[in-house]
Every structure is written in structure tokens, then in C-alpha cells.
N, C-alpha and C. Protein backbone atom coordinates (compact mmCIF):
# COMPACT_ATOMS: atom_id res chain seq x y z
N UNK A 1 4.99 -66.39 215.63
CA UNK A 1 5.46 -65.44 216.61
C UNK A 1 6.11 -66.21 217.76
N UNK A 2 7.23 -65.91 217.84
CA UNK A 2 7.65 -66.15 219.41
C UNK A 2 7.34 -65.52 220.51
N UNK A 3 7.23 -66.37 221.38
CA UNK A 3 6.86 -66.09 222.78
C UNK A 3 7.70 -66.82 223.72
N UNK A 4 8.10 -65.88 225.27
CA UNK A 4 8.50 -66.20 226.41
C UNK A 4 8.42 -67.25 227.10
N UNK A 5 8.90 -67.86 227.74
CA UNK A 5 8.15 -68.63 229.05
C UNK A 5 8.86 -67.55 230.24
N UNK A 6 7.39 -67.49 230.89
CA UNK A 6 7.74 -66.71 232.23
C UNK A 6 7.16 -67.57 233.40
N UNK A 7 7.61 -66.33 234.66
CA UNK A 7 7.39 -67.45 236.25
C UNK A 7 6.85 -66.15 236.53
N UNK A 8 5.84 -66.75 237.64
CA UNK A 8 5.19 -65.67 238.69
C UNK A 8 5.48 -66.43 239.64
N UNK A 9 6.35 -66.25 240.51
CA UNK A 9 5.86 -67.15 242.19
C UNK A 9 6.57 -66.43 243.04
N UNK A 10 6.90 -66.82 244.16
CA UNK A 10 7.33 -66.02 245.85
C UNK A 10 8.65 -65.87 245.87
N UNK A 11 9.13 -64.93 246.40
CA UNK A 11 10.67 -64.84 246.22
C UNK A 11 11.65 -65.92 246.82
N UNK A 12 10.97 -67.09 247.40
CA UNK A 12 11.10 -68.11 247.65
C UNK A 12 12.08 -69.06 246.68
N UNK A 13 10.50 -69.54 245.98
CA UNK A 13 10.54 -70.18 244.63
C UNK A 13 11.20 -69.26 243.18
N UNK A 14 11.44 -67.97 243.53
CA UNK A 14 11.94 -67.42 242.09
C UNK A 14 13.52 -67.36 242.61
N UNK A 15 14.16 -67.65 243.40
CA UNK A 15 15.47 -68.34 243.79
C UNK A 15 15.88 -68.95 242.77
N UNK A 16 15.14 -70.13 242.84
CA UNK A 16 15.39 -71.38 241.91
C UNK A 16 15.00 -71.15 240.83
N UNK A 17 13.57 -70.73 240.10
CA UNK A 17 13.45 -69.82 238.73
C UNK A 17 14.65 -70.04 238.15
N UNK A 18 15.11 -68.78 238.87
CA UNK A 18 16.42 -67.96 238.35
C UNK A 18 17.18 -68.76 238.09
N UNK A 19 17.56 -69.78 238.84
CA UNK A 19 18.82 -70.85 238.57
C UNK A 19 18.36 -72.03 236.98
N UNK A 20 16.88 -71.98 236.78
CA UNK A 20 16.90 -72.26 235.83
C UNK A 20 16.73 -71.86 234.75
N UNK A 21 17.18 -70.42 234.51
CA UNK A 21 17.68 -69.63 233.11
C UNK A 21 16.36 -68.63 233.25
N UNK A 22 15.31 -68.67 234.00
CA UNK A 22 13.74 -67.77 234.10
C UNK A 22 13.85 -66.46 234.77
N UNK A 23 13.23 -66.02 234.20
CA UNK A 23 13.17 -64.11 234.81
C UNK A 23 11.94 -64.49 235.30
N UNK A 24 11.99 -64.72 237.09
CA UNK A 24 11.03 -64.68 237.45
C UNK A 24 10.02 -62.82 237.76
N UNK A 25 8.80 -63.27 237.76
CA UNK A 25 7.61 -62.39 238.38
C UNK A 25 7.92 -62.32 239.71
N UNK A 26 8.23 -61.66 240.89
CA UNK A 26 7.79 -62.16 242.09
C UNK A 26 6.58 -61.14 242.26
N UNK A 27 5.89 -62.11 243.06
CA UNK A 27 4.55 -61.88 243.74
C UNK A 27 4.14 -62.76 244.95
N UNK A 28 3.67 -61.76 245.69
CA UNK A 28 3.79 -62.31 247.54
C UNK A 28 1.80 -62.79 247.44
N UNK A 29 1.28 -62.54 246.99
CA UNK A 29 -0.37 -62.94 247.16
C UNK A 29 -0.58 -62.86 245.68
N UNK A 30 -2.29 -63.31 245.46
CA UNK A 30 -2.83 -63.87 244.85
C UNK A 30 -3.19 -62.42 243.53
N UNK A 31 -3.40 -61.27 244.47
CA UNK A 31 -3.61 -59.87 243.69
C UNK A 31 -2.34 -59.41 242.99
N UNK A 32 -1.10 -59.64 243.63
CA UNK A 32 0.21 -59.01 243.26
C UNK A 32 0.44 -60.05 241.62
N UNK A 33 -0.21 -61.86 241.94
CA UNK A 33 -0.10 -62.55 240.40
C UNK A 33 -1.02 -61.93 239.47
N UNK A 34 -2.17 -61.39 239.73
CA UNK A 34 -3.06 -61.01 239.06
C UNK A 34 -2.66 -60.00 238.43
N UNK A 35 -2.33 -58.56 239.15
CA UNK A 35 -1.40 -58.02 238.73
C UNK A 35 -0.34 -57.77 237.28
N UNK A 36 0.01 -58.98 237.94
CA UNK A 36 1.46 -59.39 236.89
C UNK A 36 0.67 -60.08 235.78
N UNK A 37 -0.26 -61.18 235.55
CA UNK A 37 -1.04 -61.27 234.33
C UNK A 37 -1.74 -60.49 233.36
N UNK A 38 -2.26 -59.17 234.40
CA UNK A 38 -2.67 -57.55 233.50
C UNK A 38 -1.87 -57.72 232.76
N UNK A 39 -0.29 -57.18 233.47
CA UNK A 39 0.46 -56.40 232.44
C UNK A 39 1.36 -57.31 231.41
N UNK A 40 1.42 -59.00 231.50
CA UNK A 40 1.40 -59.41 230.76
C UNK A 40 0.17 -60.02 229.70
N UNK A 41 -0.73 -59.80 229.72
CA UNK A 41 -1.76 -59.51 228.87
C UNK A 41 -1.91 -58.36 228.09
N UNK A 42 -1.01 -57.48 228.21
CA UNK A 42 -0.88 -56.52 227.54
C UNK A 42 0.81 -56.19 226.44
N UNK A 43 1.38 -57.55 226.71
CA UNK A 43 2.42 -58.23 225.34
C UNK A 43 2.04 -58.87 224.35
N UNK A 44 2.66 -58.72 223.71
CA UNK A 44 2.73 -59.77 222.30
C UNK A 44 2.74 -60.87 222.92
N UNK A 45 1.47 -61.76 222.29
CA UNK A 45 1.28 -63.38 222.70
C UNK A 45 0.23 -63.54 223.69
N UNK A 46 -0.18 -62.11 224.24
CA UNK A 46 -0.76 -62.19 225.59
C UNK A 46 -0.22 -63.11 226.97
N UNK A 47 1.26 -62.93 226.81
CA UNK A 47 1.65 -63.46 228.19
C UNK A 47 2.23 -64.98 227.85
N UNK A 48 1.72 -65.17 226.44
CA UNK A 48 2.45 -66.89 225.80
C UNK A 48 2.46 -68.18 227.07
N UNK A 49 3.27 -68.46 227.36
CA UNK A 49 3.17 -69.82 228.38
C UNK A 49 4.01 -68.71 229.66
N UNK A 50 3.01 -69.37 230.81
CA UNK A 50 3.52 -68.65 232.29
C UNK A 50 3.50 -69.75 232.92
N UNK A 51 4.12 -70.13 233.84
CA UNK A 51 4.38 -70.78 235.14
C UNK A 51 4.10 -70.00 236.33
N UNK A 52 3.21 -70.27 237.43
CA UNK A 52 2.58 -70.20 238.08
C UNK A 52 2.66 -70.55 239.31
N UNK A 53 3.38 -70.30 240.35
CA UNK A 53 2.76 -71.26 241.58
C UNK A 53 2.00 -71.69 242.13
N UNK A 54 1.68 -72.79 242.48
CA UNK A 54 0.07 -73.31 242.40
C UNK A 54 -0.16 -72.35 244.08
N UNK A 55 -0.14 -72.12 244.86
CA UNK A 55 -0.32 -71.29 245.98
C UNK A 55 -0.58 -70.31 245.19
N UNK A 56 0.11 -69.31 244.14
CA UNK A 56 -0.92 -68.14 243.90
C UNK A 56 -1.96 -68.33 242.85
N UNK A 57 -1.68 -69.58 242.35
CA UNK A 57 -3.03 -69.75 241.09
C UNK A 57 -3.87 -69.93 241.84
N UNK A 58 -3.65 -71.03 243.07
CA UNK A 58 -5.35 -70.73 243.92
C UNK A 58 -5.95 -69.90 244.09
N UNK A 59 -4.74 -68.45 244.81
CA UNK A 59 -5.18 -67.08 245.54
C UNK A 59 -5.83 -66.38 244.42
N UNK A 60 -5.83 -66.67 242.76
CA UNK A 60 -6.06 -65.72 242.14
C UNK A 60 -7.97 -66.07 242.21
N UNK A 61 -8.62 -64.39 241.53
CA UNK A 61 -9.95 -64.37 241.78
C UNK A 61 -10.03 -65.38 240.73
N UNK A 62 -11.41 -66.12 240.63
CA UNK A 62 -12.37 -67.30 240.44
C UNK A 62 -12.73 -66.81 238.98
N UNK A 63 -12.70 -65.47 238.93
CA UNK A 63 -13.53 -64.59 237.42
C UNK A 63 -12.24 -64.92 236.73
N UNK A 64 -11.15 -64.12 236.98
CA UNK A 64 -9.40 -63.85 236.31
C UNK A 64 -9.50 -65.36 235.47
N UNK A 65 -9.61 -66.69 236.56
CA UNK A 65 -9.07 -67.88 235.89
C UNK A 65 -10.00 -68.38 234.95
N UNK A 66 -11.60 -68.46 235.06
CA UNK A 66 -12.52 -68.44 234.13
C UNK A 66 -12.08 -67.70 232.80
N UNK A 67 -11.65 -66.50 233.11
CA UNK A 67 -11.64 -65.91 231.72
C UNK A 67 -10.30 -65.95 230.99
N UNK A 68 -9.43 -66.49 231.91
CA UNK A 68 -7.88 -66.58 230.98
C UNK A 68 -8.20 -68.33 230.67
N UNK A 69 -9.35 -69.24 231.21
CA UNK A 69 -9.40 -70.61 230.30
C UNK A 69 -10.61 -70.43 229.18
N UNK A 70 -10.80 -69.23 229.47
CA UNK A 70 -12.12 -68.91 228.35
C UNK A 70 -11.36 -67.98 227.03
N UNK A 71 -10.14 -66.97 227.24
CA UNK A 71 -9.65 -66.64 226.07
C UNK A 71 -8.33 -67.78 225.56
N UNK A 72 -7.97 -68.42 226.64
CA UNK A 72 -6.45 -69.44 226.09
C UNK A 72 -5.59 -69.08 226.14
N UNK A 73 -5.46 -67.76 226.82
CA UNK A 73 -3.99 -67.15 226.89
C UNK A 73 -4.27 -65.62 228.06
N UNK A 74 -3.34 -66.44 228.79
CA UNK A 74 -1.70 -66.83 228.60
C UNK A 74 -2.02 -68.42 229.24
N UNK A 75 -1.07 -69.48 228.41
CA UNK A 75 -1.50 -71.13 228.81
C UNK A 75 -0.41 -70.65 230.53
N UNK A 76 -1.96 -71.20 231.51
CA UNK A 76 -1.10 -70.82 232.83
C UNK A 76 -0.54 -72.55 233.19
N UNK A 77 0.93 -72.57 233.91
CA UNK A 77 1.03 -74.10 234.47
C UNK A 77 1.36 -74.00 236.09
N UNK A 78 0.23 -74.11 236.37
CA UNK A 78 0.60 -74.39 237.97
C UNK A 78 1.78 -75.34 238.28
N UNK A 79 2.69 -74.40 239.30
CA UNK A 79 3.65 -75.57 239.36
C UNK A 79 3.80 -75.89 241.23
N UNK A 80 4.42 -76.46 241.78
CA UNK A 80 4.39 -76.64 243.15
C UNK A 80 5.58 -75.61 243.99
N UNK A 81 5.33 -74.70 244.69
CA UNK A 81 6.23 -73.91 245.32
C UNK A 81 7.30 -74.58 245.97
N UNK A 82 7.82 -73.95 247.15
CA UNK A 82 8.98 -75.04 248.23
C UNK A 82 8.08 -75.04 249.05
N UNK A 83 8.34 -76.39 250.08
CA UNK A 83 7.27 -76.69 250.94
C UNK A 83 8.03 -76.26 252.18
N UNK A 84 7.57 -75.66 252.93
CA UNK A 84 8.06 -75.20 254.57
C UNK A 84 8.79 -76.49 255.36
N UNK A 85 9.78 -76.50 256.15
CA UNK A 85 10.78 -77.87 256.64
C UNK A 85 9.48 -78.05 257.86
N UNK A 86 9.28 -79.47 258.11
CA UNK A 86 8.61 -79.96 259.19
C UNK A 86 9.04 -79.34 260.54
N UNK A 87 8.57 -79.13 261.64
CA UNK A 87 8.70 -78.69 262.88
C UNK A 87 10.33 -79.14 263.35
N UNK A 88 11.51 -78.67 264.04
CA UNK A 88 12.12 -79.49 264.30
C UNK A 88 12.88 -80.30 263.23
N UNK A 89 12.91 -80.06 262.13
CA UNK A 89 13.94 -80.29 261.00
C UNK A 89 15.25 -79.67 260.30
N UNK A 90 15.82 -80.34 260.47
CA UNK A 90 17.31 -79.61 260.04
C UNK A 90 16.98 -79.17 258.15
N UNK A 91 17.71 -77.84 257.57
CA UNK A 91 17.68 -77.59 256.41
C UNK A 91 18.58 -78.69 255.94
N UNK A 92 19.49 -79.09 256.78
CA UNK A 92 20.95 -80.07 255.83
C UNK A 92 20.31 -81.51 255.56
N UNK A 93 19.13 -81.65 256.41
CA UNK A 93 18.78 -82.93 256.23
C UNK A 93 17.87 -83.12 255.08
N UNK A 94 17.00 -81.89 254.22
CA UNK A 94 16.75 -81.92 252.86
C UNK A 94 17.32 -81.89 252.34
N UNK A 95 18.72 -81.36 252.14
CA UNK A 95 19.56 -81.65 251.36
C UNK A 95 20.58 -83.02 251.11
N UNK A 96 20.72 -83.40 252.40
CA UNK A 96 21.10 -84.63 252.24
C UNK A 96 19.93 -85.95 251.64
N UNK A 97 19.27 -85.54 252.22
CA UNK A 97 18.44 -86.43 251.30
C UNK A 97 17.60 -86.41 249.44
N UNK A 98 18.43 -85.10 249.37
CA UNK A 98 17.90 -84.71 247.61
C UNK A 98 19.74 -85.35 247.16
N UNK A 99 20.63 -85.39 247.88
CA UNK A 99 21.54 -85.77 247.26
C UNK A 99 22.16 -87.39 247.54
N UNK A 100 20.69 -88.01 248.57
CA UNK A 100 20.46 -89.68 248.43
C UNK A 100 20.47 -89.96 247.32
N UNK A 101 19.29 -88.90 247.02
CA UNK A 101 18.30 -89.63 245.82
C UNK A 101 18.98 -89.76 244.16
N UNK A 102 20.32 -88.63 244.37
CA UNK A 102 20.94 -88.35 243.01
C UNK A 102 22.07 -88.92 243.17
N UNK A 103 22.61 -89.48 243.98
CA UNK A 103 23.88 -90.38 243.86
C UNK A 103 23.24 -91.33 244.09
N UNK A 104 22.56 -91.79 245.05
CA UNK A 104 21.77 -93.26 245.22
C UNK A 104 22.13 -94.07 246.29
N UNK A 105 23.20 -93.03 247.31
CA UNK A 105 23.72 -93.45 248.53
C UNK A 105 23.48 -92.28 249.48
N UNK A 106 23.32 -92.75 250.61
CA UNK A 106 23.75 -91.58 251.91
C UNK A 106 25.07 -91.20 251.81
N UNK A 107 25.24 -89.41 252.14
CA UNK A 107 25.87 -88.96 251.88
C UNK A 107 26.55 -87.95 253.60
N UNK A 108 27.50 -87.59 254.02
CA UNK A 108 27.37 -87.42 255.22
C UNK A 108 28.14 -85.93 255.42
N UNK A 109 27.67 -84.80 255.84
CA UNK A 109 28.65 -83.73 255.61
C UNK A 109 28.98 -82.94 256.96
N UNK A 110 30.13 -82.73 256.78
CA UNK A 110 30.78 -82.73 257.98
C UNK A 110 31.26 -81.61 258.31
């Protein structure tokens, strides 16, 4: 049987999801992921492989995650959300520095 890969995370992080071919879940708290695991527990595969943001895999209840590593499905993968810019940080200056790291030079935009 085939199965999906899906995303649950913040409308944040399902931005980027999206840019990588994923129909994200959005969900703002820990109940709204829970939520969204019901009613994918109620597909073919039971929900197959999900991606997760680790911010709402924490929020989810303590019972939910016991019992989705106690049936095996849906295989959840916590993944890391976007992290908030430091106090006093420019947005251009994460970007300039994600596009250090991929050309391998400073880059300067004007």
C-alpha cells in the first residue's frame, strides 16, 4: 500500500512545506496537531509517515504520543520549526548569511 508523507506545523513553517512539494497541516497549538492526527488516523495507512514540528510534538498530550509509539503509526518525525530573528536583527542578514554558506562567500545586497 502506498502512503503519503504529510506536515503538521505553523503557518510559519508550512510556507516552506509547501515550497518543498508538501501539503502542509497547519496547526497553531499542540490540540489543533492532535486534531489533525485523529483525522489522519482515520486514512488508509493510519496517517503513514508525518512530519511534525518539534514545538507541536512537545505540545501534544503525553497519552496521544505513548499510544501512537505503542500502535507505530503514523511514524511521527519531529522536525525543527523557524527560529524567531534575535532582538535587533535584520531579516536580510539571515539571508545573507544562508547564502554565505551556499556560495561560500559574502554576498552584499544592495
Amino acid at each position: 500500500m502506498k502512503t503519503q508523507v504529510r506536515a503538521i506545523c505553523r503557518r510559519e513553517a508550512a510556507l516552506g512545506v509547501a515550497l518543498a512539494g508538501l501539503a502542509a497541516i497547519e496547526a497553531a497549538t499542540g490540540a489543533d496537531a492532535a486534531a489533525a492526527l485523529a483525522a489522519l488516523a482515520r486514512m488508509p495507512a493510519r496517517g503513514g509517515v508525518v512530519l511534525i514540528e518539534a514545538g507541536l510534538y512537545d505540545a501534544l498530550p503525553a497519552p496521544l504520543r505513548r499510544q501512537i509509539r505503542k500502535d507505530g503509526a503514523p511514524i511521527l518525525v519531529p522536525f525543527p520549526g523557524p527560529a524567531p530573528l534575535p532582538p535587533g536583527a535584520a531579516p536580510e542578514q539571515e539571508l545573507l548569511e544562508v547564502l554565505r554558506r551556499a556560495v561560500g562567500y559574502r554576498v552584499r545586497l544592495t
